[in-house]
PDB file of N, CA and C in Angstrom:
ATOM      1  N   UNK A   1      34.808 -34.681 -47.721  1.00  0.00           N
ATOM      2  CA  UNK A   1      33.376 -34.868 -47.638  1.00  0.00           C
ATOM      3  C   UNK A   1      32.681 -33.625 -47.099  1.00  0.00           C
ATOM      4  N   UNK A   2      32.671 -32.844 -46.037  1.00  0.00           N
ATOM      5  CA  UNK A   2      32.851 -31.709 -45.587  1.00  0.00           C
ATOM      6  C   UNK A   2      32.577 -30.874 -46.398  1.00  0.00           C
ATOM      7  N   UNK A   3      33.619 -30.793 -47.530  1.00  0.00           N
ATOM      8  CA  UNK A   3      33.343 -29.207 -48.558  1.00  0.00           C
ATOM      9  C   UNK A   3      31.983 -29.432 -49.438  1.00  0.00           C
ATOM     10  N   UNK A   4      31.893 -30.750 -49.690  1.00  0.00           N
ATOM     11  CA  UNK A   4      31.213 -31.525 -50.684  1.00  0.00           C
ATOM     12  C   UNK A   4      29.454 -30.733 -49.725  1.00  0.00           C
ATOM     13  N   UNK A   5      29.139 -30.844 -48.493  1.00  0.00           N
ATOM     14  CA  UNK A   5      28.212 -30.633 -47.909  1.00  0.00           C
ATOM     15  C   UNK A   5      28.081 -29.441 -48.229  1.00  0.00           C
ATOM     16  N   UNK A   6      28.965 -28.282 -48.094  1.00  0.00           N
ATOM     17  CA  UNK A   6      28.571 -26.915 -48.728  1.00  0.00           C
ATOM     18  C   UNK A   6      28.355 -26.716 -49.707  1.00  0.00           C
ATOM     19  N   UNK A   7      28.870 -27.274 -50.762  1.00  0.00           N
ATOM     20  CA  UNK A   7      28.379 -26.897 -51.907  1.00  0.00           C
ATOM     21  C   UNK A   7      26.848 -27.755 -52.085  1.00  0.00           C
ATOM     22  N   UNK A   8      26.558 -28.627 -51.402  1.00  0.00           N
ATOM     23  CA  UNK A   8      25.328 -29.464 -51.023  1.00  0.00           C
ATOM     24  C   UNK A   8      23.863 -28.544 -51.034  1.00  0.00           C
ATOM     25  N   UNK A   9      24.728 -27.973 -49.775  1.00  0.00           N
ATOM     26  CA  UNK A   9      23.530 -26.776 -49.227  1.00  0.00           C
ATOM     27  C   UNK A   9      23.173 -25.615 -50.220  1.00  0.00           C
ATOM     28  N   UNK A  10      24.356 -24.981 -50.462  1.00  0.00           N
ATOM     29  CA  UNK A  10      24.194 -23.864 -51.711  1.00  0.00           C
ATOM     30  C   UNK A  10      23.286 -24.641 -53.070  1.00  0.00           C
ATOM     31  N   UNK A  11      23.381 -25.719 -53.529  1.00  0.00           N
ATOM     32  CA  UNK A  11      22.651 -25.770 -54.051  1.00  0.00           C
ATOM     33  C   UNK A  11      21.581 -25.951 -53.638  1.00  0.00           C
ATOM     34  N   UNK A  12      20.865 -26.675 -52.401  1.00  0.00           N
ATOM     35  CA  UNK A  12      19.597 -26.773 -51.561  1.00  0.00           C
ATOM     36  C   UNK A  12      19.078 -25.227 -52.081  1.00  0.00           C
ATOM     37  N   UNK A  13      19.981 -24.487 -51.122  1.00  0.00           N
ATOM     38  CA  UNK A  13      19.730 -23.122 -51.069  1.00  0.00           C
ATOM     39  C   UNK A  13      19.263 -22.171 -52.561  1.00  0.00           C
ATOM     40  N   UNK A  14      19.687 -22.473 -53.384  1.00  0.00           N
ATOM     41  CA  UNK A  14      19.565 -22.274 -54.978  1.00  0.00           C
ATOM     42  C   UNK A  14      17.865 -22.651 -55.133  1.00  0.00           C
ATOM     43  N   UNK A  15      18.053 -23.764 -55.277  1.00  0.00           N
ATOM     44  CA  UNK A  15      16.551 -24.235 -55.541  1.00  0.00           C
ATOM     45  C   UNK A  15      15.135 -23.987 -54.309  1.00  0.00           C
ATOM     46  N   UNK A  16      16.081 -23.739 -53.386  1.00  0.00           N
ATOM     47  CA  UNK A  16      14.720 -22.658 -52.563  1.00  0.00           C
ATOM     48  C   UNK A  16      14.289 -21.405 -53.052  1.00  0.00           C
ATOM     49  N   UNK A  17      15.400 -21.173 -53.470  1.00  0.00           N
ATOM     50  CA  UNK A  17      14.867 -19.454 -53.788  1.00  0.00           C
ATOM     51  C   UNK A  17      14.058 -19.632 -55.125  1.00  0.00           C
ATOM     52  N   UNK A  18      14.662 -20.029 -56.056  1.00  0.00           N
ATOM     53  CA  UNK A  18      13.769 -20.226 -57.054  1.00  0.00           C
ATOM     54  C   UNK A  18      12.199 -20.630 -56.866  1.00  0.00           C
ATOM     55  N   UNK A  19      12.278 -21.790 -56.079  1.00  0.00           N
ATOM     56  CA  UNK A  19      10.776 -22.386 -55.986  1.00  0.00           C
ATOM     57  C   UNK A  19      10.000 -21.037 -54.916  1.00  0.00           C
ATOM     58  N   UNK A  20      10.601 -20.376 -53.866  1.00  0.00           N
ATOM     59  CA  UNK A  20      10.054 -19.300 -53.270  1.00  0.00           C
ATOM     60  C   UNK A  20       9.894 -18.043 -54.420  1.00  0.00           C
ATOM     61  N   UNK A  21      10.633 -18.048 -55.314  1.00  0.00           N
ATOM     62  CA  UNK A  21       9.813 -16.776 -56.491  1.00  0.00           C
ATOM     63  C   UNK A  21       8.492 -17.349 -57.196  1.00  0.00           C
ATOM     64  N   UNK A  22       8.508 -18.431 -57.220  1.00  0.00           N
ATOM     65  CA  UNK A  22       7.964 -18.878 -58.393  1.00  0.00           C
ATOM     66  C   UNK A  22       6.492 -19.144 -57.593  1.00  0.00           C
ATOM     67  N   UNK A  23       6.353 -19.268 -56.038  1.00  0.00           N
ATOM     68  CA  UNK A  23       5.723 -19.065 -55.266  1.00  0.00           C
ATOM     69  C   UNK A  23       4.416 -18.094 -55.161  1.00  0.00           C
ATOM     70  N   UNK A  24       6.117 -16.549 -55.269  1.00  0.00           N
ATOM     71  CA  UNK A  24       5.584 -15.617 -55.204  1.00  0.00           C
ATOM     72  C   UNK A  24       4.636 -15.131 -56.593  1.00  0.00           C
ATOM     73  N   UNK A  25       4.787 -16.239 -57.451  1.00  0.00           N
ATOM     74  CA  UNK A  25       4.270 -15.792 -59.130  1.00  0.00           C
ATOM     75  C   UNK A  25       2.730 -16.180 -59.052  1.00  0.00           C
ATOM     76  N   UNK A  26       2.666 -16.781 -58.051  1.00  0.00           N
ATOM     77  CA  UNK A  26       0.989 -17.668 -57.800  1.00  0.00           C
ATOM     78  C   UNK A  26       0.982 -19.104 -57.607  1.00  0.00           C
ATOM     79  N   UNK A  27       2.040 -19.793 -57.405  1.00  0.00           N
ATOM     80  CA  UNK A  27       1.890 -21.279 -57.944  1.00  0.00           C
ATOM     81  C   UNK A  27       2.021 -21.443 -56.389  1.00  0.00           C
ATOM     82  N   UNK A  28       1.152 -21.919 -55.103  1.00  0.00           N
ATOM     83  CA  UNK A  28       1.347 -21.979 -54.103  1.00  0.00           C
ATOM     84  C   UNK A  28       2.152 -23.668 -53.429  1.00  0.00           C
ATOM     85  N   UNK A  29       2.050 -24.153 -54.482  1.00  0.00           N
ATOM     86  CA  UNK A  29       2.849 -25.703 -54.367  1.00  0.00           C
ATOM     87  C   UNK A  29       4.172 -25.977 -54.110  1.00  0.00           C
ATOM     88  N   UNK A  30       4.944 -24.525 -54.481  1.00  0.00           N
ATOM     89  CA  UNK A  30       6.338 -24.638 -54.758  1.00  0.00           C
ATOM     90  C   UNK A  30       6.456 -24.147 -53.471  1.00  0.00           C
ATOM     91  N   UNK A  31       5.715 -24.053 -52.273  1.00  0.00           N
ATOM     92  CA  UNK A  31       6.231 -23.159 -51.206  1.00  0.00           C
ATOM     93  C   UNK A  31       6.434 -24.319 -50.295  1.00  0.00           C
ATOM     94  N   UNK A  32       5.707 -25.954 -50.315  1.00  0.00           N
ATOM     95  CA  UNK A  32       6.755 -26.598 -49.080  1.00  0.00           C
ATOM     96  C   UNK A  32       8.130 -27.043 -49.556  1.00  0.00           C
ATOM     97  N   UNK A  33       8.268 -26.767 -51.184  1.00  0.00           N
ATOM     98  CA  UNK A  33       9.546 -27.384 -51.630  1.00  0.00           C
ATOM     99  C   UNK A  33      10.561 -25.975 -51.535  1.00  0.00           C
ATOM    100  N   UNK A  34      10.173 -25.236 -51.032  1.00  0.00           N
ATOM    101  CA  UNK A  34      11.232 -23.819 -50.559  1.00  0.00           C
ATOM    102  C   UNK A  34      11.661 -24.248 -49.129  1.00  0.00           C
ATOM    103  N   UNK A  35      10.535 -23.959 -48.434  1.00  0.00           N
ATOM    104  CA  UNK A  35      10.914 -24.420 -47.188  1.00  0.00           C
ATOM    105  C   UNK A  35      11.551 -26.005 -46.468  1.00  0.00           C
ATOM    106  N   UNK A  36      11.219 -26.490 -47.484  1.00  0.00           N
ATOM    107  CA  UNK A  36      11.998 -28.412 -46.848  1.00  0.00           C
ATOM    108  C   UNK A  36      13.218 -28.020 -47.582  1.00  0.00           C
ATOM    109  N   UNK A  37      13.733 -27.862 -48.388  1.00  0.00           N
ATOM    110  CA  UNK A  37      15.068 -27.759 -49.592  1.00  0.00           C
ATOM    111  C   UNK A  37      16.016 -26.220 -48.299  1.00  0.00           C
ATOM    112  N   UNK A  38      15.230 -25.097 -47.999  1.00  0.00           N
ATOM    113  CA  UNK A  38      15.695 -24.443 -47.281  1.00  0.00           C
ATOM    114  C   UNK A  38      16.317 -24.938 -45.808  1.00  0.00           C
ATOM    115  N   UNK A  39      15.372 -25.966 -44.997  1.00  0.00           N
ATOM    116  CA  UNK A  39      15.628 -26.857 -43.740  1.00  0.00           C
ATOM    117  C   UNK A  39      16.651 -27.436 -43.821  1.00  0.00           C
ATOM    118  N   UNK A  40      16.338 -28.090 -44.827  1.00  0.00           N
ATOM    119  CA  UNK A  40      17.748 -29.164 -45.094  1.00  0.00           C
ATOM    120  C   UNK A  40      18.732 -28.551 -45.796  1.00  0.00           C
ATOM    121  N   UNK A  41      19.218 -27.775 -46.440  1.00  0.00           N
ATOM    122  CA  UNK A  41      20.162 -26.448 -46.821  1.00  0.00           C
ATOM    123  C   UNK A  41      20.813 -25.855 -45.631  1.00  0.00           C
ATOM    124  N   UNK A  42      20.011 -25.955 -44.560  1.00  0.00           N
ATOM    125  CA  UNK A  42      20.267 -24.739 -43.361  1.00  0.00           C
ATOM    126  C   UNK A  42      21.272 -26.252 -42.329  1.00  0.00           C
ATOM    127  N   UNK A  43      20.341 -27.438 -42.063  1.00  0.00           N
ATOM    128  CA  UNK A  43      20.968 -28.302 -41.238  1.00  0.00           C
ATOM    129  C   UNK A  43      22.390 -29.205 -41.853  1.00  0.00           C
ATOM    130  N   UNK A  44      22.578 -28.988 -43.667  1.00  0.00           N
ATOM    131  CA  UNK A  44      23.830 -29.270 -44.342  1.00  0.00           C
ATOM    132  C   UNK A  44      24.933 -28.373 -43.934  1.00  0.00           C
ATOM    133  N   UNK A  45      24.434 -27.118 -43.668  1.00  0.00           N
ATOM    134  CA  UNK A  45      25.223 -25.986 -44.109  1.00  0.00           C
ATOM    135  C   UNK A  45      26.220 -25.800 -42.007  1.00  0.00           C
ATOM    136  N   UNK A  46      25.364 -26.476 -41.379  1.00  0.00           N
ATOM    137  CA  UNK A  46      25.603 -26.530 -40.071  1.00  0.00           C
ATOM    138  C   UNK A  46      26.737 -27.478 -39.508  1.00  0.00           C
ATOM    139  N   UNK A  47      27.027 -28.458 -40.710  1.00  0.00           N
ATOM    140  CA  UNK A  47      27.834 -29.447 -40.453  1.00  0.00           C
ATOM    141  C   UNK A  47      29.009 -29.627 -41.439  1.00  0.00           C
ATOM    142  N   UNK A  48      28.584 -28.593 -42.448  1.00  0.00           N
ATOM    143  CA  UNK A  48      29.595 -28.281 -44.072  1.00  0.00           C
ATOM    144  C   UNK A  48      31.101 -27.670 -43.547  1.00  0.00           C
ATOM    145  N   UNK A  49      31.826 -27.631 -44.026  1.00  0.00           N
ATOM    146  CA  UNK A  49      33.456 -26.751 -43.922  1.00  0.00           C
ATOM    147  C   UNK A  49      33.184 -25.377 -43.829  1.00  0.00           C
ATOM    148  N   UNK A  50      33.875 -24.738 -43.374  1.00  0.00           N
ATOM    149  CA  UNK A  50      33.849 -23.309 -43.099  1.00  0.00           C
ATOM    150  C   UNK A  50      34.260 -22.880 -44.382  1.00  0.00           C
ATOM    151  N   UNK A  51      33.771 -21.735 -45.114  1.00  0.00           N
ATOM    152  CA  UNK A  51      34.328 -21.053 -45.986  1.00  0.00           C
ATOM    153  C   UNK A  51      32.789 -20.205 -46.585  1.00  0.00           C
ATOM    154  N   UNK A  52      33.305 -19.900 -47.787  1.00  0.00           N
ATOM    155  CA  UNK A  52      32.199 -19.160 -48.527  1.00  0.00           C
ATOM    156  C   UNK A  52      30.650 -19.513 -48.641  1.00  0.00           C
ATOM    157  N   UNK A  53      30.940 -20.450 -49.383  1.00  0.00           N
ATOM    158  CA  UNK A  53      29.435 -21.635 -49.455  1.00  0.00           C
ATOM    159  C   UNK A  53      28.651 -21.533 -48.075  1.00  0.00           C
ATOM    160  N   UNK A  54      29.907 -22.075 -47.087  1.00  0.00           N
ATOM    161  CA  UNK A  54      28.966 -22.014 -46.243  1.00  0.00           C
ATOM    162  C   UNK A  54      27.792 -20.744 -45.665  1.00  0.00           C
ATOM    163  N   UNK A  55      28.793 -20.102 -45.899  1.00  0.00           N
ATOM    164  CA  UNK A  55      28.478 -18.547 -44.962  1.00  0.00           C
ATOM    165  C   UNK A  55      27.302 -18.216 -46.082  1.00  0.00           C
ATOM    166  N   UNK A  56      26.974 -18.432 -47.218  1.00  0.00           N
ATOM    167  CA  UNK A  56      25.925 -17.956 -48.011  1.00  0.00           C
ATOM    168  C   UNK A  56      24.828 -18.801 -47.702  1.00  0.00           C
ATOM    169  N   UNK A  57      24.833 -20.328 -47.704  1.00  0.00           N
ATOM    170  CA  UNK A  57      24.364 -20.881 -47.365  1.00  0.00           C
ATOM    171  C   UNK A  57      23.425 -20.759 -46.307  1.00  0.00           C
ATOM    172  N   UNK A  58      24.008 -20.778 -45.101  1.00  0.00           N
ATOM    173  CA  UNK A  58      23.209 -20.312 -43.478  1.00  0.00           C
ATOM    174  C   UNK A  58      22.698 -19.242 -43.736  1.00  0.00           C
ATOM    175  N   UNK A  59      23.018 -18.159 -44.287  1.00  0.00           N
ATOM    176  CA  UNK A  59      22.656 -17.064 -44.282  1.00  0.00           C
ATOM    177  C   UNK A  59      21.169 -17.230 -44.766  1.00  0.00           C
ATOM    178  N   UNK A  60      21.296 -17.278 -46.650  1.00  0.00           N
ATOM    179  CA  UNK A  60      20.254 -17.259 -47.469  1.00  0.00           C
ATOM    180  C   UNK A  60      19.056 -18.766 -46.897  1.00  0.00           C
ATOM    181  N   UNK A  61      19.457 -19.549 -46.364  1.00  0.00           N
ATOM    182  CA  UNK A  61      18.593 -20.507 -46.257  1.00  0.00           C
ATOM    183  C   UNK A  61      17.903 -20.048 -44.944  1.00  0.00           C
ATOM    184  N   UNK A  62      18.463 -19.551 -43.722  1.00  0.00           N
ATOM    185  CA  UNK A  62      17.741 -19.113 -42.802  1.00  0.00           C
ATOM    186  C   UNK A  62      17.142 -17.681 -43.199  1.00  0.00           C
ATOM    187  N   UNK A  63      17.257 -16.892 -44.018  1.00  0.00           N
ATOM    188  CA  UNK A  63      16.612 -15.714 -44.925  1.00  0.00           C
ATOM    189  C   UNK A  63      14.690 -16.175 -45.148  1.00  0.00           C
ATOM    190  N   UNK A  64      15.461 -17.433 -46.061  1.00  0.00           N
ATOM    191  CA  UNK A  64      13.845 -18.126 -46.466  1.00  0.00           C
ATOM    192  C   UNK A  64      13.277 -18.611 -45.272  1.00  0.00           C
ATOM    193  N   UNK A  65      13.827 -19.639 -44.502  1.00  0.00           N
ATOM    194  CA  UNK A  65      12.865 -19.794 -43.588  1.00  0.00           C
ATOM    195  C   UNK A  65      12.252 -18.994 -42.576  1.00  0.00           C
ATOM    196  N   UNK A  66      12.737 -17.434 -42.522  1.00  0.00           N
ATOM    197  CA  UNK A  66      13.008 -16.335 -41.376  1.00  0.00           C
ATOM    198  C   UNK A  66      11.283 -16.057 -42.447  1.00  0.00           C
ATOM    199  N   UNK A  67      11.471 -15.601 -43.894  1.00  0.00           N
ATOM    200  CA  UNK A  67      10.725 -15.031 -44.580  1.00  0.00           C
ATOM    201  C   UNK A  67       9.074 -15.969 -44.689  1.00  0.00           C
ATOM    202  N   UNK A  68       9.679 -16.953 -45.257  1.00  0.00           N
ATOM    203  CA  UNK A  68       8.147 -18.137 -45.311  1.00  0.00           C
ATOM    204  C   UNK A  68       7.614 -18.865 -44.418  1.00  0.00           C
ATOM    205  N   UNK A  69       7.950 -18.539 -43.062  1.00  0.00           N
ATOM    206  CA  UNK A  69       7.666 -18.944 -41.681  1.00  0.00           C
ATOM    207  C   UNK A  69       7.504 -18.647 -40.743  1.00  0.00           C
ATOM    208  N   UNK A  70       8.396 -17.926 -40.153  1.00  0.00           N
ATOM    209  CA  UNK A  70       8.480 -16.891 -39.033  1.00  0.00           C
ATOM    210  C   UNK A  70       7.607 -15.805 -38.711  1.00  0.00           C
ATOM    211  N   UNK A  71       7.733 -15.294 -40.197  1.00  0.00           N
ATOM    212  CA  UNK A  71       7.084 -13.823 -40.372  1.00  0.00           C
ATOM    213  C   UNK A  71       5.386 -14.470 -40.966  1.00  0.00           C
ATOM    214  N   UNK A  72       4.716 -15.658 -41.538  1.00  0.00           N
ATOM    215  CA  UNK A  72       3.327 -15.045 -41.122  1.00  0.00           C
ATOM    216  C   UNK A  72       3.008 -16.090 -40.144  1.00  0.00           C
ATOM    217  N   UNK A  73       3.649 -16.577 -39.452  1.00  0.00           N
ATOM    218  CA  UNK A  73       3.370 -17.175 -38.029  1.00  0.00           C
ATOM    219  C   UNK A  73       3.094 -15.771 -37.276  1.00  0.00           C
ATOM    220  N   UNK A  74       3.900 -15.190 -37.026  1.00  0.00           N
ATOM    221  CA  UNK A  74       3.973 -13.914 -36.287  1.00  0.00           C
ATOM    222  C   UNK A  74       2.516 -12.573 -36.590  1.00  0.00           C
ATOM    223  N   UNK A  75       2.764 -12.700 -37.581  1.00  0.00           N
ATOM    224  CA  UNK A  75       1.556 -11.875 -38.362  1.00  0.00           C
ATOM    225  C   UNK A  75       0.253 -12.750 -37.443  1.00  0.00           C
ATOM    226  N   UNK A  76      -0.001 -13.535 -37.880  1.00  0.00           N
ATOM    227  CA  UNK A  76      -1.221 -14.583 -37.942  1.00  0.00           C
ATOM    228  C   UNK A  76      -1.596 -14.900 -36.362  1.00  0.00           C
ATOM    229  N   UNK A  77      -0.482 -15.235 -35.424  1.00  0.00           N
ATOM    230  CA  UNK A  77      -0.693 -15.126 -33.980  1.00  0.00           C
ATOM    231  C   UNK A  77      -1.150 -13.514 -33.515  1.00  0.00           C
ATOM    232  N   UNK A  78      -0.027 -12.699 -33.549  1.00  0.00           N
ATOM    233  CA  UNK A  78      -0.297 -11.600 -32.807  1.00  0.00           C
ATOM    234  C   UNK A  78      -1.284  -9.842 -33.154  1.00  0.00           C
ATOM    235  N   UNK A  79      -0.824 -10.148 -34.717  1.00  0.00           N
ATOM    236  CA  UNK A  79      -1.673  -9.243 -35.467  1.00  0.00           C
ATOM    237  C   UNK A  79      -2.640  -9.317 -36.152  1.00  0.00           C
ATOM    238  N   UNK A  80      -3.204 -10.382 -37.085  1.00  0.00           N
ATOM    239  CA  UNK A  80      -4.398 -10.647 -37.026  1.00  0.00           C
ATOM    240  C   UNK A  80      -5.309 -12.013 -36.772  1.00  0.00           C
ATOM    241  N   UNK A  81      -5.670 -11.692 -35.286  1.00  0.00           N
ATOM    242  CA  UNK A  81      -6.289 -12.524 -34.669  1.00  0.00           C
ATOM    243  C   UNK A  81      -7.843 -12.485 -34.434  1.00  0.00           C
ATOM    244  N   UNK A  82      -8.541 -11.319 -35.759  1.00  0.00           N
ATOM    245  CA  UNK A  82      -9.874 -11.640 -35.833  1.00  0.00           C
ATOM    246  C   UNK A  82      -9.860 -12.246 -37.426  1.00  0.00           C
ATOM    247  N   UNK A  83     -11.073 -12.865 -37.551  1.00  0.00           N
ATOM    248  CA  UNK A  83     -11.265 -13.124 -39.474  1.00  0.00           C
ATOM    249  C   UNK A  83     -11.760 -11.896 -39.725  1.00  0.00           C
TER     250      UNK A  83
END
């Protein structure tokens, strides 16, 4: 059951990235289904078997959420804080 979760996540992880390009194409809808598919990719991938999958998994899914979250939280608090 275990391995079954990594390959779980990698695909989570698959369909984040896609919906985060497709994002980036203009379609701004596909960006909470990057980030929820990425969450839950990242908290599969935390409890999945050790091996490959996994390690791509954590990686690329915390990538997206590092990218579509982190970074314009950060922007938006500390750097631009006039309109």
């Amino acid at each position: 059951m275990r391995s079954k979760l990594s390959s779980i996540s990698f695909i989570l992880f698959l369909i984040a990235v896609v919906s985060y390009l497709v994002t980036l194409l203009g379609l701004e809808k596909f960006l909470i289904i990057a980030v929820l598919c990425s969450a839950a990719g990242f908290v599969i991938a935390l409890f999945s078997k050790s091996g490959m999958y996994k390690t791509i998994s954590l990686f690329g899914n915390g990538i997206v959420i590092f990218i579509a979250i982190l970074i314009p939280f950060v922007v938006t608090t500390f750097f631009w804080n006039r309109p």
